[in-house]
Protein backbone atom coordinates (compact mmCIF):
# COMPACT_ATOMS: atom_id res chain seq x y z
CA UNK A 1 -25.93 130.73 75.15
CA UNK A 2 -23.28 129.76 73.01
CA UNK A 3 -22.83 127.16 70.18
CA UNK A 4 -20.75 123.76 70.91
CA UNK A 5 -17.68 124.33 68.53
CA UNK A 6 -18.13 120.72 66.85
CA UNK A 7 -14.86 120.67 65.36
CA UNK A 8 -13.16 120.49 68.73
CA UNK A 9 -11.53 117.13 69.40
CA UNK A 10 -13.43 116.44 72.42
CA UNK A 11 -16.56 117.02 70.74
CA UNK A 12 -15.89 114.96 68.33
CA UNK A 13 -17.77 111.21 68.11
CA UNK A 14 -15.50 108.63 69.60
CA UNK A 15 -14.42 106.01 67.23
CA UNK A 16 -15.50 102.22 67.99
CA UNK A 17 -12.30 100.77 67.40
CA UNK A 18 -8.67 101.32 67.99
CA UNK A 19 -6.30 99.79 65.18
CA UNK A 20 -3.27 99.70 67.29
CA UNK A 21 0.51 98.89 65.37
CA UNK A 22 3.41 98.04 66.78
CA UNK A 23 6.49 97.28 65.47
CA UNK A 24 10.09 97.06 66.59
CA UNK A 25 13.02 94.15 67.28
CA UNK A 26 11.44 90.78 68.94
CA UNK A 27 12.00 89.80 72.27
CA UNK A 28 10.20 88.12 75.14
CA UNK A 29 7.90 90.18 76.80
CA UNK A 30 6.36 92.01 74.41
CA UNK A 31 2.94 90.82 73.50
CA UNK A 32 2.24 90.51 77.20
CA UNK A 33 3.38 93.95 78.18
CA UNK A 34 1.22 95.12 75.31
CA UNK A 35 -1.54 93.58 76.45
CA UNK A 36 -1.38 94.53 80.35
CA UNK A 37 -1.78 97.93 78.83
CA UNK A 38 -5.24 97.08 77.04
CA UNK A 39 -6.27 95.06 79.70
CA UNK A 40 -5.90 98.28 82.52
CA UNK A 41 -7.82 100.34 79.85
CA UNK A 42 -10.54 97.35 80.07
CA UNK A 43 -10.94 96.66 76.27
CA UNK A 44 -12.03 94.47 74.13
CA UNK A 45 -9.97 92.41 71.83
CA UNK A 46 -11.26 92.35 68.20
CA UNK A 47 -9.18 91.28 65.86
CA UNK A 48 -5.35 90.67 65.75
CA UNK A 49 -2.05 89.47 63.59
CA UNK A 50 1.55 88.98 64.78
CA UNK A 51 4.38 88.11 63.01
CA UNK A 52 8.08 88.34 63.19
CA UNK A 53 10.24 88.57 59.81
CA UNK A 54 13.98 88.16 61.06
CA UNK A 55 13.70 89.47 64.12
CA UNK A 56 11.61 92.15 63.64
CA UNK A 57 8.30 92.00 65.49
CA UNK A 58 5.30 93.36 63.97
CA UNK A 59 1.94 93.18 65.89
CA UNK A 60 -1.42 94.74 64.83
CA UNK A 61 -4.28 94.66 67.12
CA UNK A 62 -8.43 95.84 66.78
CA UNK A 63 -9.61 96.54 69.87
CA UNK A 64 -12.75 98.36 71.36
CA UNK A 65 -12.12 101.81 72.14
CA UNK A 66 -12.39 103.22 75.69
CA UNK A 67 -14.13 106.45 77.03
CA UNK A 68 -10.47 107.61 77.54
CA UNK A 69 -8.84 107.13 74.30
CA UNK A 70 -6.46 110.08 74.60
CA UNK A 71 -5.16 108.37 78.02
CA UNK A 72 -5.19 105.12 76.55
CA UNK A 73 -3.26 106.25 73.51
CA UNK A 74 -0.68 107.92 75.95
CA UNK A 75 -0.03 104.04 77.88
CA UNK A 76 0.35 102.39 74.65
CA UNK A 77 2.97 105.04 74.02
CA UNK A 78 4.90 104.59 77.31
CA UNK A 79 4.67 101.46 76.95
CA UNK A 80 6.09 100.72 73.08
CA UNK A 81 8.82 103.55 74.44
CA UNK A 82 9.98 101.00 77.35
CA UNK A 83 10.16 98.11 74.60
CA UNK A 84 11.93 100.53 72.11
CA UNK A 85 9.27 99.94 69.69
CA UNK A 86 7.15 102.40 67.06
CA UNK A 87 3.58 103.08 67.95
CA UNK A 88 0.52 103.57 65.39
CA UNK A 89 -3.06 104.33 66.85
CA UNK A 90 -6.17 104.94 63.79
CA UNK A 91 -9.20 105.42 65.39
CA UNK A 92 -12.17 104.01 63.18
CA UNK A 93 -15.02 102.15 63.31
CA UNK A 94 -16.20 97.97 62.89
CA UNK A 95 -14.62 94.89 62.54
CA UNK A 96 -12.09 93.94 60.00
CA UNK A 97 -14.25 93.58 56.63
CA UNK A 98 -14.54 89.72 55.56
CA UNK A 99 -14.65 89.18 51.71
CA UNK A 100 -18.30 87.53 51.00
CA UNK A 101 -17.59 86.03 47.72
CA UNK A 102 -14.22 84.55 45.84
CA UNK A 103 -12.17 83.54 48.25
CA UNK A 104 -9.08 81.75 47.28
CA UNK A 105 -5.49 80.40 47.83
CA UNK A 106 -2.97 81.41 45.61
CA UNK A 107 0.27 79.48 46.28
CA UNK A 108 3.28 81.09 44.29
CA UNK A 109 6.39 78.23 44.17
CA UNK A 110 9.49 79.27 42.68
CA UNK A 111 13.29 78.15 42.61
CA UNK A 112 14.28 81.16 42.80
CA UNK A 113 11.04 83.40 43.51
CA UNK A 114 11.93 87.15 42.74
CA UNK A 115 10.70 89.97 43.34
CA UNK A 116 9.43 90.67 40.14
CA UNK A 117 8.27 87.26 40.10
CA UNK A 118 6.02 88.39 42.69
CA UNK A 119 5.09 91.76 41.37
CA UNK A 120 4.11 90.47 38.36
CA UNK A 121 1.57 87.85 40.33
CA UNK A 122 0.31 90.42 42.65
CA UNK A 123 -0.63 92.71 39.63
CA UNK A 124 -2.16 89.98 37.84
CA UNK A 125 -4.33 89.43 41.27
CA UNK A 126 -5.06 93.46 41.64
CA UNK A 127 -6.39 93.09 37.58
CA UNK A 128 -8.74 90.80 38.45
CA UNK A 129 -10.56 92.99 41.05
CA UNK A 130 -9.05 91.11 44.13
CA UNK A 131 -7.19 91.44 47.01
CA UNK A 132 -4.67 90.06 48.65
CA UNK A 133 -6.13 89.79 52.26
CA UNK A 134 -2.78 88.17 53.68
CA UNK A 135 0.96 86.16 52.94
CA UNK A 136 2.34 83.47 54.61
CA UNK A 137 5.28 81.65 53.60
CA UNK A 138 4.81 78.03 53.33
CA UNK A 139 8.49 76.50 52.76
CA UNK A 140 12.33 78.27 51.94
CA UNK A 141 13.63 74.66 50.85
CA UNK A 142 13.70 73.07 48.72
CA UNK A 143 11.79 76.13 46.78
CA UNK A 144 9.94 78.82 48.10
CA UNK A 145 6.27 78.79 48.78
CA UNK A 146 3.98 81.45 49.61
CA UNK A 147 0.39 81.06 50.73
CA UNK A 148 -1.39 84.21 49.28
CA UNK A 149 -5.26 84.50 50.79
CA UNK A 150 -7.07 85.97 48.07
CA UNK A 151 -10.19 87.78 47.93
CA UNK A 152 -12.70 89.00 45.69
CA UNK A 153 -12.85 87.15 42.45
CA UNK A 154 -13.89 83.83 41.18
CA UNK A 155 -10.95 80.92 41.96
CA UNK A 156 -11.54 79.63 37.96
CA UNK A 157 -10.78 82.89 37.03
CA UNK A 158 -7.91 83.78 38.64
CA UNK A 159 -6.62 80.38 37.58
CA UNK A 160 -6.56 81.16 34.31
CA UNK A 161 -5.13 84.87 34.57
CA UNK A 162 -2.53 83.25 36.85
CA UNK A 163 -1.66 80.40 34.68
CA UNK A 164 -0.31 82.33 32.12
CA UNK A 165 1.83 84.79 34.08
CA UNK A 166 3.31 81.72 35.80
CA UNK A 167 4.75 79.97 32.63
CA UNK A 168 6.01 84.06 31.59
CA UNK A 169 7.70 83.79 34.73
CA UNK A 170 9.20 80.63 34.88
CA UNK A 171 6.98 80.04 38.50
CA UNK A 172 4.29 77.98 39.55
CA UNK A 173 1.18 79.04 40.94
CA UNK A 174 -1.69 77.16 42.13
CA UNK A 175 -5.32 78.74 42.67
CA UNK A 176 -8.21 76.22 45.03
CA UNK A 177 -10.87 78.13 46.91
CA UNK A 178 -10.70 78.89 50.28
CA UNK A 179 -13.15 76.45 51.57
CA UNK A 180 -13.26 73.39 54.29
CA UNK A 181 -12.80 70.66 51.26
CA UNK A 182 -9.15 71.91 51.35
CA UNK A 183 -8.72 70.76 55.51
CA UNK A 184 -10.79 67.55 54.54
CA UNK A 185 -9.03 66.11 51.69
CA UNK A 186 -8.04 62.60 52.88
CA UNK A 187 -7.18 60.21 50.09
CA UNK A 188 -4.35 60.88 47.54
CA UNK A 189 -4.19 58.79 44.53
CA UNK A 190 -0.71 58.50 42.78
CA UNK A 191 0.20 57.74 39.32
CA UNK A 192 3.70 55.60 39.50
CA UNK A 193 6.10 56.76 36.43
CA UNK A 194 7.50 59.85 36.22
CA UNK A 195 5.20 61.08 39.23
CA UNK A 196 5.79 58.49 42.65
CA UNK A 197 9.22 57.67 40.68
CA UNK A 198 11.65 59.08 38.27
CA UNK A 199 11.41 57.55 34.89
CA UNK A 200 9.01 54.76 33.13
CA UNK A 201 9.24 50.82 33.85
CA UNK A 202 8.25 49.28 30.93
CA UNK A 203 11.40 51.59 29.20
CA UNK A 204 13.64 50.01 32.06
CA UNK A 205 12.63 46.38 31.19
CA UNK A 206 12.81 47.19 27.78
CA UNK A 207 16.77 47.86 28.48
CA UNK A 208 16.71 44.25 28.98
CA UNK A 209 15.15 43.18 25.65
CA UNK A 210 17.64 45.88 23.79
CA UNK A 211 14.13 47.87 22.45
CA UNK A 212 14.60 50.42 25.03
CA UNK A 213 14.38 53.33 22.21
CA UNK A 214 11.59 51.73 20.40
CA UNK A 215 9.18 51.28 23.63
CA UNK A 216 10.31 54.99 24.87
CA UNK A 217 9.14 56.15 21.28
CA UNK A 218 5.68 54.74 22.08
CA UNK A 219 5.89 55.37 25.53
CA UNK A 220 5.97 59.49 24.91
CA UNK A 221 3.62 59.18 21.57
CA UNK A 222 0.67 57.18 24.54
CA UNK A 223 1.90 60.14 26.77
CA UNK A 224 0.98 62.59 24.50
CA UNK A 225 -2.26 61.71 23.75
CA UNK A 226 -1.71 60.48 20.39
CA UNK A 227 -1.91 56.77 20.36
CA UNK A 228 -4.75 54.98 22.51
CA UNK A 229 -3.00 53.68 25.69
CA UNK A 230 -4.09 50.17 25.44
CA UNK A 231 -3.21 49.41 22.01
CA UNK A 232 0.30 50.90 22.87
CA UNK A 233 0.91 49.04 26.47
CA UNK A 234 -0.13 45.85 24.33
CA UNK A 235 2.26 46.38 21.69
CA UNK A 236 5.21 47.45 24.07
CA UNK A 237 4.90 44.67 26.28
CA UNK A 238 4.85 42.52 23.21
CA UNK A 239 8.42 43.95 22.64
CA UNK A 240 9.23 42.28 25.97
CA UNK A 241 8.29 38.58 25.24
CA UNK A 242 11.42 35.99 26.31
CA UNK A 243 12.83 38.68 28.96
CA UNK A 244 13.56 36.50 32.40
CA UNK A 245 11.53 37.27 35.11
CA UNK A 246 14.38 38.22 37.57
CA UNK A 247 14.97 41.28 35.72
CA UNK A 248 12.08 42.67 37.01
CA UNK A 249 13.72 42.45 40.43
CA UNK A 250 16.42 44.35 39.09
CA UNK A 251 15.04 47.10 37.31
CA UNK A 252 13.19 47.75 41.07
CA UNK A 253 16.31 47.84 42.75
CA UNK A 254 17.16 50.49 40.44
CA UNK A 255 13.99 52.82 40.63
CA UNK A 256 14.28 56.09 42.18
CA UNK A 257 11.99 57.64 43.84
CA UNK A 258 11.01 60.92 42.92
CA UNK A 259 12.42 63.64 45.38
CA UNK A 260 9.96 64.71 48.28
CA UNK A 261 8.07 61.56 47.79
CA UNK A 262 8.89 59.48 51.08
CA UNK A 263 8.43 63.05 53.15
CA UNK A 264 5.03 63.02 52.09
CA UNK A 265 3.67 59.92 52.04
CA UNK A 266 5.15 59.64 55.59
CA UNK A 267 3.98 63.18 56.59
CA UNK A 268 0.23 62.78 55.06
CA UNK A 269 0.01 59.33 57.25
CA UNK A 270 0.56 61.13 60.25
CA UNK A 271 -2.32 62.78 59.35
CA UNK A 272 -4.80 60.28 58.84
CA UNK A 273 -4.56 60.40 54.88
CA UNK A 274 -4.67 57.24 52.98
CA UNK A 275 -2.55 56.55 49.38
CA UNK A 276 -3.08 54.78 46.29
CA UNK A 277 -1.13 54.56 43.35
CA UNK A 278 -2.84 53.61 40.33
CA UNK A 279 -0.67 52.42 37.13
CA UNK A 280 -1.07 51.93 33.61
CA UNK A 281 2.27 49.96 34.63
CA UNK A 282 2.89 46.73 36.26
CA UNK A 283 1.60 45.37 39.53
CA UNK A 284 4.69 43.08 39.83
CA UNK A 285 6.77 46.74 40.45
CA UNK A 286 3.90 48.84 42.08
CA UNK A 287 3.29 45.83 44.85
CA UNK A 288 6.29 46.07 45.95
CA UNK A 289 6.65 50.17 46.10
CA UNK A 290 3.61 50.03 47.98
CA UNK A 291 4.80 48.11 50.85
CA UNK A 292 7.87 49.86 51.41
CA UNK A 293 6.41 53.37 51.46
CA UNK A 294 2.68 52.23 53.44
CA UNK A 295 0.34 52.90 50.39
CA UNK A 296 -2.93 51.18 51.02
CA UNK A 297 -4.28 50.75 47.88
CA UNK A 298 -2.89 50.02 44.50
CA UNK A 299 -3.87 49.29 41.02
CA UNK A 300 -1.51 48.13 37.93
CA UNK A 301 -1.29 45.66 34.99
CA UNK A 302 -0.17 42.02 35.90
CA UNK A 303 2.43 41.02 33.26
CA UNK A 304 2.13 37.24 32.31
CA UNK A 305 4.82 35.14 33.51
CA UNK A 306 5.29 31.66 32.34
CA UNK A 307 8.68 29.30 33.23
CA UNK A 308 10.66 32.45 34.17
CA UNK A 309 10.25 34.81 31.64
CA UNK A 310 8.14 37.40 30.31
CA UNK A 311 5.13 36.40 27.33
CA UNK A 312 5.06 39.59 25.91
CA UNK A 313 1.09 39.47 27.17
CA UNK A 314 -1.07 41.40 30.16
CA UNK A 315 -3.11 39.10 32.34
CA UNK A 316 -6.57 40.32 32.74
CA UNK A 317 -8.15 43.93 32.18
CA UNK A 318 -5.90 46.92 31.26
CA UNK A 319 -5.76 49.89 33.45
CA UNK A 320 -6.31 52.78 31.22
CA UNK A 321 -7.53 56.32 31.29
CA UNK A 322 -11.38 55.37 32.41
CA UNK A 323 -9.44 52.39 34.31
CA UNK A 324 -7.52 54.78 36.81
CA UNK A 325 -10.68 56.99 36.98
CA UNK A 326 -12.78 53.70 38.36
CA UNK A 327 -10.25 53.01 40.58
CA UNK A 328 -10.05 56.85 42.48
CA UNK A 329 -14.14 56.32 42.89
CA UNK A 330 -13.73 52.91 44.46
CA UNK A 331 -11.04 53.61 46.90
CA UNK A 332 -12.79 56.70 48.04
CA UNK A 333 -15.66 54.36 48.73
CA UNK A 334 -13.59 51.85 50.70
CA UNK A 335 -12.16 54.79 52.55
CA UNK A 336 -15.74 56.21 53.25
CA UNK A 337 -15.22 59.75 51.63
CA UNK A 338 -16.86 60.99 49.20
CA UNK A 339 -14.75 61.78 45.86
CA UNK A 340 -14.64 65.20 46.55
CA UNK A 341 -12.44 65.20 49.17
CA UNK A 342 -9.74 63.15 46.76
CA UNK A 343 -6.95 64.27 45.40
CA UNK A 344 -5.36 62.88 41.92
CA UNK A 345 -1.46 63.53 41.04
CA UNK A 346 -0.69 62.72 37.29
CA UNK A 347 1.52 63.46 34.47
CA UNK A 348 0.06 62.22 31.31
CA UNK A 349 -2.75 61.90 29.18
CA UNK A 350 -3.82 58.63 30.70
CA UNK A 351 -4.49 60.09 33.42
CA UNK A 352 -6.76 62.81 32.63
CA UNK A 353 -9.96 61.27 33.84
CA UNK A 354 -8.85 60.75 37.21
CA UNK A 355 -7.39 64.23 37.58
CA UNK A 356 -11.22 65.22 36.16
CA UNK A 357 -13.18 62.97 38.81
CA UNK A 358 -10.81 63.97 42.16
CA UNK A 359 -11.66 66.85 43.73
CA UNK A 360 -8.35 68.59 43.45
CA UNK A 361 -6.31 67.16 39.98
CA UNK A 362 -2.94 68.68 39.93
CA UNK A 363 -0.51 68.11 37.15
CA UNK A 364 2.90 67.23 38.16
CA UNK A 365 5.36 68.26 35.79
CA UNK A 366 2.96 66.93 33.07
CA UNK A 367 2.71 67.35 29.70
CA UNK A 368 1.23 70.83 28.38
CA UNK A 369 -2.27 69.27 27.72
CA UNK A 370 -2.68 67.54 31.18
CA UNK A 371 -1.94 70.94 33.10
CA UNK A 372 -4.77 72.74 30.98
CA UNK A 373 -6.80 70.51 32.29
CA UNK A 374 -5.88 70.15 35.31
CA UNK A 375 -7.22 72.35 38.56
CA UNK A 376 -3.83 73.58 39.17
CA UNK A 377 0.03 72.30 38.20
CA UNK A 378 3.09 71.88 40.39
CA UNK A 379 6.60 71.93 37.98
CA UNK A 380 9.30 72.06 40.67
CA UNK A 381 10.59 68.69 40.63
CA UNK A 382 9.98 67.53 44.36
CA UNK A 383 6.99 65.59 45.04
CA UNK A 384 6.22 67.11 48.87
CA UNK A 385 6.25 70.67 47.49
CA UNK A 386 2.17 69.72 46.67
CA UNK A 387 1.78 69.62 50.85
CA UNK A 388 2.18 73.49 50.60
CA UNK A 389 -1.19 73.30 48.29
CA UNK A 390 -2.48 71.67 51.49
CA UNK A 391 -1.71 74.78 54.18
CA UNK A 392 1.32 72.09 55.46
CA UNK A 393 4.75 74.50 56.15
CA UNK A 394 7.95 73.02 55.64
CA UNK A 395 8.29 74.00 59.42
CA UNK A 396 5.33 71.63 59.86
CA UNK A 397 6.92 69.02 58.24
CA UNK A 398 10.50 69.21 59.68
CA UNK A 399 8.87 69.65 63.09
CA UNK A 400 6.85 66.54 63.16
CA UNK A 401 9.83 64.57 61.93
CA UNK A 402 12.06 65.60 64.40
CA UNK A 403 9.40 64.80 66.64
CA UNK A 404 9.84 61.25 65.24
CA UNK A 405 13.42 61.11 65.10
CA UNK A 406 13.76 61.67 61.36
CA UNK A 407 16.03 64.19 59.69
CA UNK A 408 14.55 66.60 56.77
CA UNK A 409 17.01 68.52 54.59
CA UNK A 410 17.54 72.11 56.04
CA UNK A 411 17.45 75.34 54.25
CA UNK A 412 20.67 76.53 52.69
CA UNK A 413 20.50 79.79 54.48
């Protein structure tokens, strides 16, 4: 009796799984004549991705293998022929692997992103012992953003690694883990100047008193860190005393908003978020910006007004550093969620204890001290590009306006 030759094919064990790859131009048609093919070879469907990248289809599918793989490998082939399409079929065994520990999001913005850019991300990732598990790209205007899933080593880490190529390459990339606080974050609390809007109020109203370089002075010394806020918002609005109260209507009239900031305020409402703004600024400005845009909650410094015109004093308590900090924790608590699932946008030093208490603190185009200490740091100046951090696509966006019967810029290209 002879011995079964076990390095013949048909001897051989047959593999659990089919990894099945097809790629070719997109058309109608071709998912569903892909899958009438599995379907007549009764499998199971495992596991799958599709995407198309300018026109070009690609479409991997894990599916159980069948007691005729040859035969089943043979339709697949007649069928990607028909379509004009390339065929791949790797026999193997299991499921796709899931990462059990450090998961992450990596989201690389740049204006422009290159190549090398990207190389020089990706091989920051690969020192780390990670993986890139899968890219999606979140926006192509007004920068590009990529969604990188990232697996295999601690988020805090890779923040850190990732924080320094970023400022070599002149990008911004921001590292949360990949966990359900990202999908549940539902209150955003603003600071007002030089984040909501372009520039700083009390510097505007200073124009009026003809101190304008003396407050800014102060202004970016209190930014910095290096003068205690309070004693410098008391001393600046001191400046101020005698300047008529109507020029506070015109320095709003001439506040600009910073770019992106009405597409997401009006995008995140959609969703069910709700907004603050808190302000070591003045209510009599951040009142007003709160009604036009539909913020719910705000939080400033009252200047004193007495027979038209400014005192040079504050009326009540000044909102400072611990100040905006209290006021995160008790809008959260009106709201109902717990500060975790908060998220604090800031630029300066004063506002480095509400970055610290919100669950996600991001630095927008702050100073170099807030964005080391804050969870991650958007530079790019446009206000919505911090939606991307949020898994929102500009498609997202553009399609829920239209939706509405609002425009959103278009790509260039």
């Amino acid at each position: 009796m002879s011995t079964p030759d076990q390095s013949r094919p048909d001897r051989a064990p047959r593999p659990e799984t089919l990894l099945i790859t097809l790629t070719g131009r997109e058309r109608p048609g071709v998912t569903s004549a892909v899958f009438a093919t599995l379907g007549r070879a009764g499998v199971e469907v495992v596991d799958l991705e599709q995407i198309v990248l300018r026109r070009r289809l690609i479409l991997g599918l894990l599916v159980t293998a069948p007691a005729d793989v040859q035969g089943l490998r043979q339709d697949l082939q007649a069928t990607a022929d028909e379509l004009a399409m390339t065929l791949e079929v790797e026999p193997g065994s299991g499921d796709t692997t899931q990462p059990s520990h450090g998961r992450a999001h990596v989201t690389v913005l740049g204006t422009p992103l290159t190549a090398a850019a990207m190389a020089a991300v990706a091989g920051r990732i690969a020192d780390a012992g990670a993986n890139i598990d899968r890219i999606e790209r979140m926006a192509r205007y007004p920068v590009t953003a990529l969604d990188l899933h990232v697996s295999g080593a601690a988020p805090d880490a890779l923040r850190a690694e990732l924080a320094a190529e970023a400022a070599r390459q002149g990008i911004d990339v921001a590292v949360q883990p990949a966990d359900l606080l990202r999908r549940g974050m539902r209150l955003i609390v603003m600071d007002v100047d030089s984040t909501l809007i372009q520039g700083e109020v009390i510097e505007m109203i200073a124009a009026h008193a003809g101190c304008e370089a003396e407050v800014a002075e102060v202004t970016e010394r209190a930014m910095r860190g290096e003068l205690d806020f309070e004693e410098s918002l008391r001393s600046r609005v001191a400046l101020l005393e005698g300047v008529p109260a109507s020029a506070l209507h015109e320095v709003y009239d001439s506040i600009q908003l910073a770019p992106g900031a009405r597409t997401m305020v009006r995008t995140l409402r959609r969703l069910g978020y709700r907004f603050a703004i808190v302000s070591g600024g003045f209510s009599q400005i951040t009142d007003r910006l709160a009604v036009e845009l539909g913020i719910h909650f705000t939080r400033a410094n009252e200047l004193e007004i007495v027979d038209g015109r400014l005192t040079g004093r504050i009326v009540g308590r000044v909102v400072d550093r611990a100040g905006k900090a209290e006021a995160l924790r008790e809008f959260a608590a009106e709201v109902g969620v717990d500060v975790a699932s908060t998220i604090a946008i800031g630029d300066g030093a004063n506002d480095l204890d509400m970055l610290a208490a919100a669950g996600l603190g991001i630095a927008y185009n702050a100073k170099p001290a807030v964005r080391d200490a804050a969870d991650t740091a958007v530079n790019v100046p446009y206000l919505d590009t911090i939606m991307y951090l949020l898994g929102i696509s500009r498609e997202e966006i553009e399609a829920a306006d239209s939706a509405a019967g609002v425009t959103t810029p278009a790509p260039p290209v």
